[in-house]
C-alpha atoms as a PDB file:
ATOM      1  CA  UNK A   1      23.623   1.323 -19.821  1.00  0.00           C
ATOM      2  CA  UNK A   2      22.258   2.408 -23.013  1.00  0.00           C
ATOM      3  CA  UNK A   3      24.085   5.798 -24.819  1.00  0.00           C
ATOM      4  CA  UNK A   4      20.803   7.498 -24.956  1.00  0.00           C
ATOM      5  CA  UNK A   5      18.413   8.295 -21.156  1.00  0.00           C
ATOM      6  CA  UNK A   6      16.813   4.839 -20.827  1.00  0.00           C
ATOM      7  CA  UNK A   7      12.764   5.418 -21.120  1.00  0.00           C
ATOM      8  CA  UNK A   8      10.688   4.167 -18.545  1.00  0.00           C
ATOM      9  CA  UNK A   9       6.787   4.562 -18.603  1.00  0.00           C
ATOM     10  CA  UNK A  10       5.033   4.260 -14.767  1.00  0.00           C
ATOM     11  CA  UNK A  11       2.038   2.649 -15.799  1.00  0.00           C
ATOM     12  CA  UNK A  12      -0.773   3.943 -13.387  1.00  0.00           C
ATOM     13  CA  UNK A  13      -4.479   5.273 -14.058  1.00  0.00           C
ATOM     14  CA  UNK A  14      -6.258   7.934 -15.139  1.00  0.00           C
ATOM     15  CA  UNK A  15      -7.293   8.743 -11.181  1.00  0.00           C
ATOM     16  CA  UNK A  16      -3.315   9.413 -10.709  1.00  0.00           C
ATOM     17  CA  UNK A  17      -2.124  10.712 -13.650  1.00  0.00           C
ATOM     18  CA  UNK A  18       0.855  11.779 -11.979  1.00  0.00           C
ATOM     19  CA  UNK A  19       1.225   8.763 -10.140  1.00  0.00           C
ATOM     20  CA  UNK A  20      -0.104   8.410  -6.154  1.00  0.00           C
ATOM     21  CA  UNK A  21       2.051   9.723  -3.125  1.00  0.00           C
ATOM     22  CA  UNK A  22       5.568   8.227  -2.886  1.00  0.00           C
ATOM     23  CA  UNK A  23       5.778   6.739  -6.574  1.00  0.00           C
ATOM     24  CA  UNK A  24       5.781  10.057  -7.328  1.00  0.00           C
ATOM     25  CA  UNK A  25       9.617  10.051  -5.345  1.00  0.00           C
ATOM     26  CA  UNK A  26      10.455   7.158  -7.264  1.00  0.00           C
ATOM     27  CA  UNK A  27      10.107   8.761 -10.222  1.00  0.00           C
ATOM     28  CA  UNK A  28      12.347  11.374  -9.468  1.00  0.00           C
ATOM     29  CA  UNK A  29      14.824   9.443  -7.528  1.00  0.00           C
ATOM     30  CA  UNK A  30      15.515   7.595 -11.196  1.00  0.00           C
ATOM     31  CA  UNK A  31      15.462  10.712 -13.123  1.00  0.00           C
ATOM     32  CA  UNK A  32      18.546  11.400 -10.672  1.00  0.00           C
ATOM     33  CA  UNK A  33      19.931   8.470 -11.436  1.00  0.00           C
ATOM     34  CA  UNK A  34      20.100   9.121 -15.107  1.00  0.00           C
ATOM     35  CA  UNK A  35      16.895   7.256 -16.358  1.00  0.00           C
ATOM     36  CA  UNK A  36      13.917   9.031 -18.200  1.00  0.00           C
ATOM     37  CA  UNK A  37      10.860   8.060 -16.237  1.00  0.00           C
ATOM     38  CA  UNK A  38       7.435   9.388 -16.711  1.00  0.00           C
ATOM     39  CA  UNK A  39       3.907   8.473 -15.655  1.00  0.00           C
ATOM     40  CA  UNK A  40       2.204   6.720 -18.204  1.00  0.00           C
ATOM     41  CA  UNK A  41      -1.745   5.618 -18.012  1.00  0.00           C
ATOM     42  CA  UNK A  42      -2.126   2.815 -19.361  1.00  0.00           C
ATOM     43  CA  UNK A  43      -5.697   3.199 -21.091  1.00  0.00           C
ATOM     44  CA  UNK A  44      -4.275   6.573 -22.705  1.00  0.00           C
ATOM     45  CA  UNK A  45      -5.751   6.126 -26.610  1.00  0.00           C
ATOM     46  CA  UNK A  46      -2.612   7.748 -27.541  1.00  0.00           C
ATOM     47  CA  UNK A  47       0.004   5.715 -25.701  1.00  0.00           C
ATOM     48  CA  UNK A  48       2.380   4.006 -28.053  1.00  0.00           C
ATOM     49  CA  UNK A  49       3.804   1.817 -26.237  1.00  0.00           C
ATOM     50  CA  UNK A  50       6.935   1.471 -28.198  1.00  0.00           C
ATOM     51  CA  UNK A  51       7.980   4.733 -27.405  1.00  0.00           C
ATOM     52  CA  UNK A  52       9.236   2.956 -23.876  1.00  0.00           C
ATOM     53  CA  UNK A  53      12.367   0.733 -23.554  1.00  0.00           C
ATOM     54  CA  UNK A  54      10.190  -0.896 -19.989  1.00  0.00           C
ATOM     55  CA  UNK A  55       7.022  -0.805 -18.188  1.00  0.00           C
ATOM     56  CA  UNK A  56       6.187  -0.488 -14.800  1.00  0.00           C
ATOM     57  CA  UNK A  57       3.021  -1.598 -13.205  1.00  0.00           C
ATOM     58  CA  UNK A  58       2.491   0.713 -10.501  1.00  0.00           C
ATOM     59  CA  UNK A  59      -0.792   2.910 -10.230  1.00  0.00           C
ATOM     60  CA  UNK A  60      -3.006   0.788 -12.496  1.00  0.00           C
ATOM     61  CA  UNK A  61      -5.233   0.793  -9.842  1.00  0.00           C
ATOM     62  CA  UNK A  62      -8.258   0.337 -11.826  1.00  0.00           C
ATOM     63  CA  UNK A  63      -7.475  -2.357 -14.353  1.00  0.00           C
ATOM     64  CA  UNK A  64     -11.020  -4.730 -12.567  1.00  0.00           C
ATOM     65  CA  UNK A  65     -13.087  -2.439 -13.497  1.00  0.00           C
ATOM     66  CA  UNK A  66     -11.938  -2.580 -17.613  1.00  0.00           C
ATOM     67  CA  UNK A  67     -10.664  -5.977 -17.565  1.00  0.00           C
ATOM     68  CA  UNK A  68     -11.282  -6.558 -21.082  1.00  0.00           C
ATOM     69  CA  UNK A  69      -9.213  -3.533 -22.029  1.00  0.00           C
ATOM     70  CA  UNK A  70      -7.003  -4.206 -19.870  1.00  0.00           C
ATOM     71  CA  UNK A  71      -6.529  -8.270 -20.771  1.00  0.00           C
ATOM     72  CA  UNK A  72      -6.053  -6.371 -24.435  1.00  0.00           C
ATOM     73  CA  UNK A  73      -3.606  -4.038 -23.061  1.00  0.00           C
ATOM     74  CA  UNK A  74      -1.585  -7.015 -21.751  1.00  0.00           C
ATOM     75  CA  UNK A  75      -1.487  -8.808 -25.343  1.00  0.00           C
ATOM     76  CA  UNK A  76      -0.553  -5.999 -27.366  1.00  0.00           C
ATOM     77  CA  UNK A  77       2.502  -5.629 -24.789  1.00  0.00           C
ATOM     78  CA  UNK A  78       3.498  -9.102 -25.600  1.00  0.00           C
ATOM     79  CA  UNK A  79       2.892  -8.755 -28.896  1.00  0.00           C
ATOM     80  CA  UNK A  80       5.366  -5.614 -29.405  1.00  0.00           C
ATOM     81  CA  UNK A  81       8.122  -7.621 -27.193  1.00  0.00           C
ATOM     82  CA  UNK A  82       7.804  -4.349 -24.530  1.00  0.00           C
ATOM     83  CA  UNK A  83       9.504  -5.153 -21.822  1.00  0.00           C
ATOM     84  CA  UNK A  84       7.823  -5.202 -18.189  1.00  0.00           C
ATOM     85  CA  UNK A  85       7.918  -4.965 -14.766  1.00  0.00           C
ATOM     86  CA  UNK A  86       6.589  -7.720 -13.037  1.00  0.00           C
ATOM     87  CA  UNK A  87       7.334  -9.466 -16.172  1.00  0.00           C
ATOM     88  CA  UNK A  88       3.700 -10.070 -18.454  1.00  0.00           C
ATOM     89  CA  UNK A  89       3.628 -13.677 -17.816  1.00  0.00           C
ATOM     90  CA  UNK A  90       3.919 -13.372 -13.592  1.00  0.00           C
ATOM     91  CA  UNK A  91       1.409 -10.401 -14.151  1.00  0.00           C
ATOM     92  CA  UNK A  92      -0.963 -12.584 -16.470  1.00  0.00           C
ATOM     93  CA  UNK A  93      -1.219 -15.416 -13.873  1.00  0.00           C
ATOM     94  CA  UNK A  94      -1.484 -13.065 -10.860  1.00  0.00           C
ATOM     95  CA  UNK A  95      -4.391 -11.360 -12.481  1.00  0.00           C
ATOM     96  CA  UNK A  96      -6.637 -14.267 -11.386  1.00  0.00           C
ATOM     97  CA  UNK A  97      -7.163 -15.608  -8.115  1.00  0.00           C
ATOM     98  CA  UNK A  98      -7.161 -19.268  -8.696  1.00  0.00           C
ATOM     99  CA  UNK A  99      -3.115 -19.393  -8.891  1.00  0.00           C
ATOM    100  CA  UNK A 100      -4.000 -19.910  -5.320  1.00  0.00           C
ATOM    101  CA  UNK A 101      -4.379 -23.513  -5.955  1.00  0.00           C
ATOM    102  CA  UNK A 102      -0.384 -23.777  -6.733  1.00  0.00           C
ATOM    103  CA  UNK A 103       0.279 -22.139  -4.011  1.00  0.00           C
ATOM    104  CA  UNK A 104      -0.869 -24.829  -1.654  1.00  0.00           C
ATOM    105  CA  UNK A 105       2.468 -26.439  -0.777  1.00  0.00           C
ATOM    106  CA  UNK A 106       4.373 -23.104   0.321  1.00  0.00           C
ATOM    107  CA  UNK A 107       1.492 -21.807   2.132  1.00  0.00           C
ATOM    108  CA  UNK A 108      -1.591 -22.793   3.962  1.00  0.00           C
ATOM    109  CA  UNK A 109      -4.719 -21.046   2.656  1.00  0.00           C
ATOM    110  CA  UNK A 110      -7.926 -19.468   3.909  1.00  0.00           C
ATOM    111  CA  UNK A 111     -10.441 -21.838   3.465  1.00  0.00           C
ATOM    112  CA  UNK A 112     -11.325 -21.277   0.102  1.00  0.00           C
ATOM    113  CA  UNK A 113     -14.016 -22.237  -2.536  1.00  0.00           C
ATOM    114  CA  UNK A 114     -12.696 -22.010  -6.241  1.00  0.00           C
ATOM    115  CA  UNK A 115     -15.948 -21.141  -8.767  1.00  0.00           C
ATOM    116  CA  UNK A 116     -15.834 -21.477 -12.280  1.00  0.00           C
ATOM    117  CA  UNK A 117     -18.802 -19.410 -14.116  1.00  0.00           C
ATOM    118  CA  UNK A 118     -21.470 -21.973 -13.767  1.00  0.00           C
ATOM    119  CA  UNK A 119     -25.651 -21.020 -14.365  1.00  0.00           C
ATOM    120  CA  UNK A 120     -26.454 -23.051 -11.281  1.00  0.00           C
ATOM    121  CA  UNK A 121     -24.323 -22.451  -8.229  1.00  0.00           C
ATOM    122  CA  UNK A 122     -25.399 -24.112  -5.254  1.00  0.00           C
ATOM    123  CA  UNK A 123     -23.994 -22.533  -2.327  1.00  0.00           C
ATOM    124  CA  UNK A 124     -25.810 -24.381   0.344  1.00  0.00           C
ATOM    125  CA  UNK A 125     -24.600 -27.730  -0.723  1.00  0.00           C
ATOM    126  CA  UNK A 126     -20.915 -25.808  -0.800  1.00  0.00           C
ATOM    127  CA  UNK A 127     -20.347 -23.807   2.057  1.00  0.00           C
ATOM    128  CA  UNK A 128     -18.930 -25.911   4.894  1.00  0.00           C
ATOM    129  CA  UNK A 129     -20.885 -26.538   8.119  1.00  0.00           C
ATOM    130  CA  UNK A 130     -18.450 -24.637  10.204  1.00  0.00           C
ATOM    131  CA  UNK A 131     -18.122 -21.586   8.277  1.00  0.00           C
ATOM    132  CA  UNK A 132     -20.272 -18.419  10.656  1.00  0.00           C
ATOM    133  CA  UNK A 133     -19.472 -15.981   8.275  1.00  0.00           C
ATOM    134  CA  UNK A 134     -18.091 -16.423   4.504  1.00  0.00           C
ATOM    135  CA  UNK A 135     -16.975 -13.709   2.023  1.00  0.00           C
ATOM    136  CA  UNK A 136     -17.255 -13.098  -1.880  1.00  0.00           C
ATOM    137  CA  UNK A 137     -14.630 -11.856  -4.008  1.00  0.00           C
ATOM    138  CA  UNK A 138     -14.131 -12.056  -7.533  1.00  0.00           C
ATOM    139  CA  UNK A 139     -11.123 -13.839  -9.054  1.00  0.00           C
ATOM    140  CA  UNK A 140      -9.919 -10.910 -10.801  1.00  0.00           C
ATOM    141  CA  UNK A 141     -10.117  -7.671  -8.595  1.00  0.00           C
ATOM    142  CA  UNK A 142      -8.140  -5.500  -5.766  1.00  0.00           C
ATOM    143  CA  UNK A 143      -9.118  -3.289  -3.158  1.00  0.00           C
ATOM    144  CA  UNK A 144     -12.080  -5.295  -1.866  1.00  0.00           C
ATOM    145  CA  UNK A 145     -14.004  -4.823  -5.207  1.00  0.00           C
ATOM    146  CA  UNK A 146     -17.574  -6.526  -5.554  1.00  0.00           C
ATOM    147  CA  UNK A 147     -16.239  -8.451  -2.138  1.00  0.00           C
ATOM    148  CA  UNK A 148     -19.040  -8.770   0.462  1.00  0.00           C
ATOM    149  CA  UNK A 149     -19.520 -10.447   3.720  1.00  0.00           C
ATOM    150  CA  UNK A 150     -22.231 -13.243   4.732  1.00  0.00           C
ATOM    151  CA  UNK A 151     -23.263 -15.037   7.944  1.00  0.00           C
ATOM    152  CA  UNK A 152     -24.384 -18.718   6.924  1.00  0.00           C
ATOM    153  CA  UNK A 153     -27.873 -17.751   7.549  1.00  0.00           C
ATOM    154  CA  UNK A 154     -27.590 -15.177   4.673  1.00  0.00           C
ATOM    155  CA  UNK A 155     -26.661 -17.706   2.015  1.00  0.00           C
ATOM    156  CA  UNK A 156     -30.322 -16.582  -0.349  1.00  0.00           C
ATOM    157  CA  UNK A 157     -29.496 -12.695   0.352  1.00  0.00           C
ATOM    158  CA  UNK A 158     -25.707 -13.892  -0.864  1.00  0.00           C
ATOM    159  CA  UNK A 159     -27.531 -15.894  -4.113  1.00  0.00           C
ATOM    160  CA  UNK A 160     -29.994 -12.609  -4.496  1.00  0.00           C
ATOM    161  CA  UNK A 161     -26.547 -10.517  -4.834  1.00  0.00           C
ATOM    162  CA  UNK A 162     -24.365 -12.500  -6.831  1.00  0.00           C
ATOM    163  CA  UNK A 163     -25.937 -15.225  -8.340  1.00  0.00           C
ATOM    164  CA  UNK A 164     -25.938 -13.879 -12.069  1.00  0.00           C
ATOM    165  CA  UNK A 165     -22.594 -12.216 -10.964  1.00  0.00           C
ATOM    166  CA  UNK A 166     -21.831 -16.176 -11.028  1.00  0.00           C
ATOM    167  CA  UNK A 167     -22.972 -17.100 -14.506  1.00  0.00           C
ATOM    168  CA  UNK A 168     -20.118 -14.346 -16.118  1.00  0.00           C
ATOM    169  CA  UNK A 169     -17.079 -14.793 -14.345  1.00  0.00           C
ATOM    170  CA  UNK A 170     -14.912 -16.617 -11.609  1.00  0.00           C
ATOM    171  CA  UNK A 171     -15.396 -16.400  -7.783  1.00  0.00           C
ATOM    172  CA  UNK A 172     -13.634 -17.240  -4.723  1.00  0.00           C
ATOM    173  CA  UNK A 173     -16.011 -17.808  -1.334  1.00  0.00           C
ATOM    174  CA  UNK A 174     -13.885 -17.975   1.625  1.00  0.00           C
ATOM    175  CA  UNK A 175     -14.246 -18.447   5.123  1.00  0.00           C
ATOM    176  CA  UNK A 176     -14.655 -15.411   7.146  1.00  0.00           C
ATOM    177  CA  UNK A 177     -11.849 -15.541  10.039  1.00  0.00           C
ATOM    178  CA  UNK A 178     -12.827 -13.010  12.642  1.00  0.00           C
ATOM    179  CA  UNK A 179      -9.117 -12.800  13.823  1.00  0.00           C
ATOM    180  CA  UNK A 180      -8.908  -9.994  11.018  1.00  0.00           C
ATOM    181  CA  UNK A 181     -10.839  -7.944  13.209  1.00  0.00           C
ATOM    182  CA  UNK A 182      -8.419  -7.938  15.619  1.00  0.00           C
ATOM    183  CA  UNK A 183      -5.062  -9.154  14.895  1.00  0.00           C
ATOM    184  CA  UNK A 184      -5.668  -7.494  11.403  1.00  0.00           C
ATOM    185  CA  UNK A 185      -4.144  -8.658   8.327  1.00  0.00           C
ATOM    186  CA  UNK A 186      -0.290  -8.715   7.608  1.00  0.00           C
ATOM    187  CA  UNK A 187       1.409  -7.897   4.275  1.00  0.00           C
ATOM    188  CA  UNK A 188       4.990  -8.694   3.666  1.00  0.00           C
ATOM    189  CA  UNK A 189       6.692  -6.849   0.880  1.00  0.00           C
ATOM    190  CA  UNK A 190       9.505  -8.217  -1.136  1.00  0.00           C
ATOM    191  CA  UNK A 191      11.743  -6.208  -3.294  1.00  0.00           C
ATOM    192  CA  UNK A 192      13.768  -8.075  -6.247  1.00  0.00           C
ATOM    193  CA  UNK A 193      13.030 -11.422  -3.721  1.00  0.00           C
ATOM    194  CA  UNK A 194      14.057  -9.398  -0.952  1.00  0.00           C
ATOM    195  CA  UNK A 195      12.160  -9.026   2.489  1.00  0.00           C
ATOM    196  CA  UNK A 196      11.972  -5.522   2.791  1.00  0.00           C
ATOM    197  CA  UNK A 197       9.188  -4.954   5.369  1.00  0.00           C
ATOM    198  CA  UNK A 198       5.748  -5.819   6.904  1.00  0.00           C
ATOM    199  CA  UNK A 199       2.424  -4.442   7.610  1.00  0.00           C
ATOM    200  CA  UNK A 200      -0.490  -4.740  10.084  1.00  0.00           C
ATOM    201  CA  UNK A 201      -3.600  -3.905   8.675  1.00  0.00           C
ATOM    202  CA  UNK A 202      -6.652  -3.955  10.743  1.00  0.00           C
ATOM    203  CA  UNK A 203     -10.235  -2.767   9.644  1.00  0.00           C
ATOM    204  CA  UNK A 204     -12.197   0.211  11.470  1.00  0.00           C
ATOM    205  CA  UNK A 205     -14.956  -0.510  14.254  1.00  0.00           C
ATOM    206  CA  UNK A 206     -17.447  -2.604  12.052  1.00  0.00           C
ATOM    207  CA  UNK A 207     -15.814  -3.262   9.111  1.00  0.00           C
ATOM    208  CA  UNK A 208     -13.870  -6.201   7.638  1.00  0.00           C
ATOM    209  CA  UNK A 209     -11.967  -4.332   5.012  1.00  0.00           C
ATOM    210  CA  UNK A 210      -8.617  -3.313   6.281  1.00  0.00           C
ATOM    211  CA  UNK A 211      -7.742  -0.782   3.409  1.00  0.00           C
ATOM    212  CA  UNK A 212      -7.208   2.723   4.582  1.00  0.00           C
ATOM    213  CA  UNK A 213      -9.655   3.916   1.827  1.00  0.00           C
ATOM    214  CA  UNK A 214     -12.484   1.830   4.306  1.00  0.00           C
ATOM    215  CA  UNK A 215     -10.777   3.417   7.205  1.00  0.00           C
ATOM    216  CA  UNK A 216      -8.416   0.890   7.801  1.00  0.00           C
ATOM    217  CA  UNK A 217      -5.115   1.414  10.337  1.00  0.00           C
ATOM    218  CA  UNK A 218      -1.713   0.050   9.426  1.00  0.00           C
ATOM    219  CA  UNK A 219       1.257  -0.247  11.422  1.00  0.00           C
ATOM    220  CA  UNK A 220       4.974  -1.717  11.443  1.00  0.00           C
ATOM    221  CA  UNK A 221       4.734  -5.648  11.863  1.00  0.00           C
ATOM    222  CA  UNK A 222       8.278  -7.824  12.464  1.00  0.00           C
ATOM    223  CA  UNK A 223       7.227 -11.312  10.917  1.00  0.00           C
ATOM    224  CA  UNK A 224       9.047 -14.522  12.374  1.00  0.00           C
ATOM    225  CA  UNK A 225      12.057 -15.179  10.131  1.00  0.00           C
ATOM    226  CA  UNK A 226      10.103 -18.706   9.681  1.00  0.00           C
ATOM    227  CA  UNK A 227       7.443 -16.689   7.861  1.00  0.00           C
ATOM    228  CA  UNK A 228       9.972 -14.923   5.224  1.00  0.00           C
ATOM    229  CA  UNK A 229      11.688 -18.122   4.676  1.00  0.00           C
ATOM    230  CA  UNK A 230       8.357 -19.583   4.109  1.00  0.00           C
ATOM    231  CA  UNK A 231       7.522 -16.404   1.558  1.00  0.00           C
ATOM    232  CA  UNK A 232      11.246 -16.653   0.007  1.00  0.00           C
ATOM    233  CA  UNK A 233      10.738 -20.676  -1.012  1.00  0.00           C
ATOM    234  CA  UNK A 234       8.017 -19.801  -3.368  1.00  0.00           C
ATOM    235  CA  UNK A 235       9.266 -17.067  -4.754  1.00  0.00           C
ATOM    236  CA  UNK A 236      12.548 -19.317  -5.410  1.00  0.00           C
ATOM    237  CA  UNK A 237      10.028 -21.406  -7.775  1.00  0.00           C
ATOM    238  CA  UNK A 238       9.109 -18.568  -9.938  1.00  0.00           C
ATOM    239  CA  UNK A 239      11.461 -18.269 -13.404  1.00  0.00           C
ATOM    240  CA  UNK A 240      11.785 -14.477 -13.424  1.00  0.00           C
ATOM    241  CA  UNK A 241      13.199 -12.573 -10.683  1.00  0.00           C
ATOM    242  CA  UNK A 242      10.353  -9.806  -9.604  1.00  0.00           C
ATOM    243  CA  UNK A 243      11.032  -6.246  -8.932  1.00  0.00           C
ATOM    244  CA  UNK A 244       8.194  -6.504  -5.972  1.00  0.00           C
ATOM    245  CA  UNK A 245       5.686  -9.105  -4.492  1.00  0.00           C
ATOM    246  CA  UNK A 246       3.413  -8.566  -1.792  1.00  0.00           C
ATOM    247  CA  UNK A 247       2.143 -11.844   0.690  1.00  0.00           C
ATOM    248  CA  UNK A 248      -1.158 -11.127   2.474  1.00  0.00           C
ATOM    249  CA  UNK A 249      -2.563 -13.206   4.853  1.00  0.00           C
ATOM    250  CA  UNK A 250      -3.772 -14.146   8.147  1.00  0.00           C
ATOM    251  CA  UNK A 251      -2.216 -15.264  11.332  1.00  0.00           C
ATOM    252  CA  UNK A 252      -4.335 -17.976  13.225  1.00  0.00           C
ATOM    253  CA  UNK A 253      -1.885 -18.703  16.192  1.00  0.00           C
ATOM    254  CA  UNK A 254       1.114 -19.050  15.102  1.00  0.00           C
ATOM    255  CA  UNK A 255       0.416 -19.990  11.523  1.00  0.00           C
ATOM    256  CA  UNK A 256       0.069 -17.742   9.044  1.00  0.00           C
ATOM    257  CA  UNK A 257      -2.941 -18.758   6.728  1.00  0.00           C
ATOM    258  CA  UNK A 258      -2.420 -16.499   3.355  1.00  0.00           C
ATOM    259  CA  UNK A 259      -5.098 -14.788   1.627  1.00  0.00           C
ATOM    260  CA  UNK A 260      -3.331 -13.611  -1.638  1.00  0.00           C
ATOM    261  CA  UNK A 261      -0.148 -12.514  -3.090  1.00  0.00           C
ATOM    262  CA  UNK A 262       0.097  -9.219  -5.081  1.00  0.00           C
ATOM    263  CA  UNK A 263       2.358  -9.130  -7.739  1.00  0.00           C
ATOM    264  CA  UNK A 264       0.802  -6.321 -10.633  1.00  0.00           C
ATOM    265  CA  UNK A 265       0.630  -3.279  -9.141  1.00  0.00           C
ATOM    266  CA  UNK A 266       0.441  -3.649  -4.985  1.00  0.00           C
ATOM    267  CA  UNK A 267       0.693  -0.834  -2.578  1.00  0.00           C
ATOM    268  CA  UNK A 268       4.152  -1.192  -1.006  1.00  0.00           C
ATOM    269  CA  UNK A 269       3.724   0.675   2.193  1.00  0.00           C
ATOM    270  CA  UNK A 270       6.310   3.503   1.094  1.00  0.00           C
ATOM    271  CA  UNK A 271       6.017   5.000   4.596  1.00  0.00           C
ATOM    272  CA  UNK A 272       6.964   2.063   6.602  1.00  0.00           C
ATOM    273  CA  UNK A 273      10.319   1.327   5.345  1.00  0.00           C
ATOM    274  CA  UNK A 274      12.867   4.361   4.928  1.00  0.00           C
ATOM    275  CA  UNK A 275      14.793   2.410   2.226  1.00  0.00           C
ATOM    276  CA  UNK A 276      12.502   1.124  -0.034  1.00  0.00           C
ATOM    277  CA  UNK A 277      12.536   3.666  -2.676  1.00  0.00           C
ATOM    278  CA  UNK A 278      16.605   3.688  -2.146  1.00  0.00           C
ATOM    279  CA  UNK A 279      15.848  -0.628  -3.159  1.00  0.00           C
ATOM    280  CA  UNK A 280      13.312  -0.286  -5.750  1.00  0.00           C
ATOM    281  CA  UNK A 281      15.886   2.579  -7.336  1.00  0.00           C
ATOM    282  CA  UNK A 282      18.614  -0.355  -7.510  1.00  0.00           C
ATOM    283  CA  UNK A 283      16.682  -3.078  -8.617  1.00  0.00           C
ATOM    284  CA  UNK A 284      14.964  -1.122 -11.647  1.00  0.00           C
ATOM    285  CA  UNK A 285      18.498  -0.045 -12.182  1.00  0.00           C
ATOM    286  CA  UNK A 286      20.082  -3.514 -12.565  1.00  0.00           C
ATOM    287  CA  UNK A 287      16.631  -4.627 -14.730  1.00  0.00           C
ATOM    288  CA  UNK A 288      17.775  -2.188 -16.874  1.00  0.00           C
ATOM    289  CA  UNK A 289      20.946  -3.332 -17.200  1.00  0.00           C
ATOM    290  CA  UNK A 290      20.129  -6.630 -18.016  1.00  0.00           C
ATOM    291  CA  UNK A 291      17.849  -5.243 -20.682  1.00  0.00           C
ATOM    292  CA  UNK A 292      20.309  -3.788 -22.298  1.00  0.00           C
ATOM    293  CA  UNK A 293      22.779  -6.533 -22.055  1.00  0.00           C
ATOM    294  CA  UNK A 294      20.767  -8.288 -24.556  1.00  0.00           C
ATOM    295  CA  UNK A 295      20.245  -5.422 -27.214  1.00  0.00           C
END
């Protein structure tokens, strides 16, 4: 390890300037273990970034809503050679929603639409026949941001809503499964390509969003090994080995149909595993050093 405390910035937002809940642990669990970390927002005018030997992208929590400063944000790391966690280019490809399409032969998806920003988008001629209920999302976002809910007789209120929304940017339309109301949605949580746990998340009495901020309910969920194997092959085909990746998805059956995976900044479910701060402690350990291995 490096002869001076090695410098790592927590990247969050300026909601959590101290960081949120149990990164707040992990902060001080690596200060223990020798290494200067400190919460860091990322949209601080003063931050210089080179005053950090590595990144984290934890809290950022509100990078959709200033994507252009944050897109910039991203360049001018790469540009400086700082160092990150997930690495910049995972995190640049993550940040948009059509890297579902190469995820197609690890995982079956939710039906999904992919739209390009288009003047004209005709989602009557679309929207398959079979589809009672679709939803809206944006390509970049988190958190259910700008996502919205249609039945198919609601496709000109749906137009009404988002139809210059379409003109600016990208958009995913996928079919609405109602099993989410009440199997819920699961999340898997890999650290350094690691299973490490998995979540149930199912959405309050008339809702479809299953975060807790909507009044959402999680609880400890023991996938099928098939399912972690299936989650561990793709992660095999990425170059870089990730400090943390998050599957979400679906299970229709038996088969688990997946929604997204969240490799920026997810919410690792602290609370359900009594290790993972213990894991994520070692694995930003032994990032570091292999980053200073090659000074």
């Amino acid at each position: 390890m490096a002869s001076h405390p090695f410098k790592i910035g927590m990247l969050t937002c300026q909601r959590f300037p101290q960081l949120y809940g149990a990164d707040q642990a992990l902060c001080a669990n690596l200060h223990h273990r020798g290494v200067d970390a400190h919460p860091v927002i990322w949209d601080d005018p003063n931050l210089d970034v080179t005053a950090w030997d590595l990144l984290i992208f934890r809290n950022t929590w509100d990078y959709f809503e200033k994507k252009e400063a944050f897109f910039q944000f991203l360049v001018e790391l790469e540009e400086k050679a700082i160092p990150t966690l997930n690495p910049l280019s995972v995190i640049s490809k993550n940040l948009h929603k059509f890297y579902l399409k190469d995820v197609e032969p690890y995982f079956k998806l939710i039906p999904t639409c992919f739209l390009e920003a288009a003047p004209v988008v005709d989602l009557h001629g679309l929207l398959p026949v079979d589809w009672d209920y679709f939803v809206i999302k944006p390509a970049v976002s988190a958190g259910a941001y700008q996502t919205s809910i249609f039945n198919k007789n609601e496709i000109e209120k749906a137009l009404d809503l988002y139809a210059e929304k379409f003109k600016k940017e990208d958009w995913l339309v996928q079919k609405f499964l109602p099993q989410i109301k009440i199997s819920g949605e699961i999340s898997m949580v890999f650290i350094q390509n690691e299973f490490s746990h998995a979540v149930r998340k199912t959405p309050k009495e008339g809702d479809f969003r299953v975060q807790s901020m909507f009044g959402g309910q999680y609880e400890t969920y023991r996938p099928t090994s098939k399912l972690i194997n299936q989650a561990f092959n793709y992660l095999k085909t990425i170059e870089h080995n990730l400090l943390f990746a998050r599957f979400d998805g679906v299970m229709d059956g038996d088969e688990f149909l997946l929604m997204e995976i969240e490799m920026i900044e997810p919410d690792l479910y602290f609370e359900f595993s009594p290790t993972i701060i213990t894991s994520l402690t070692e694995a930003i350990l032994h990032q570091i050093n292999i980053i200073c291995n090659k000074k």
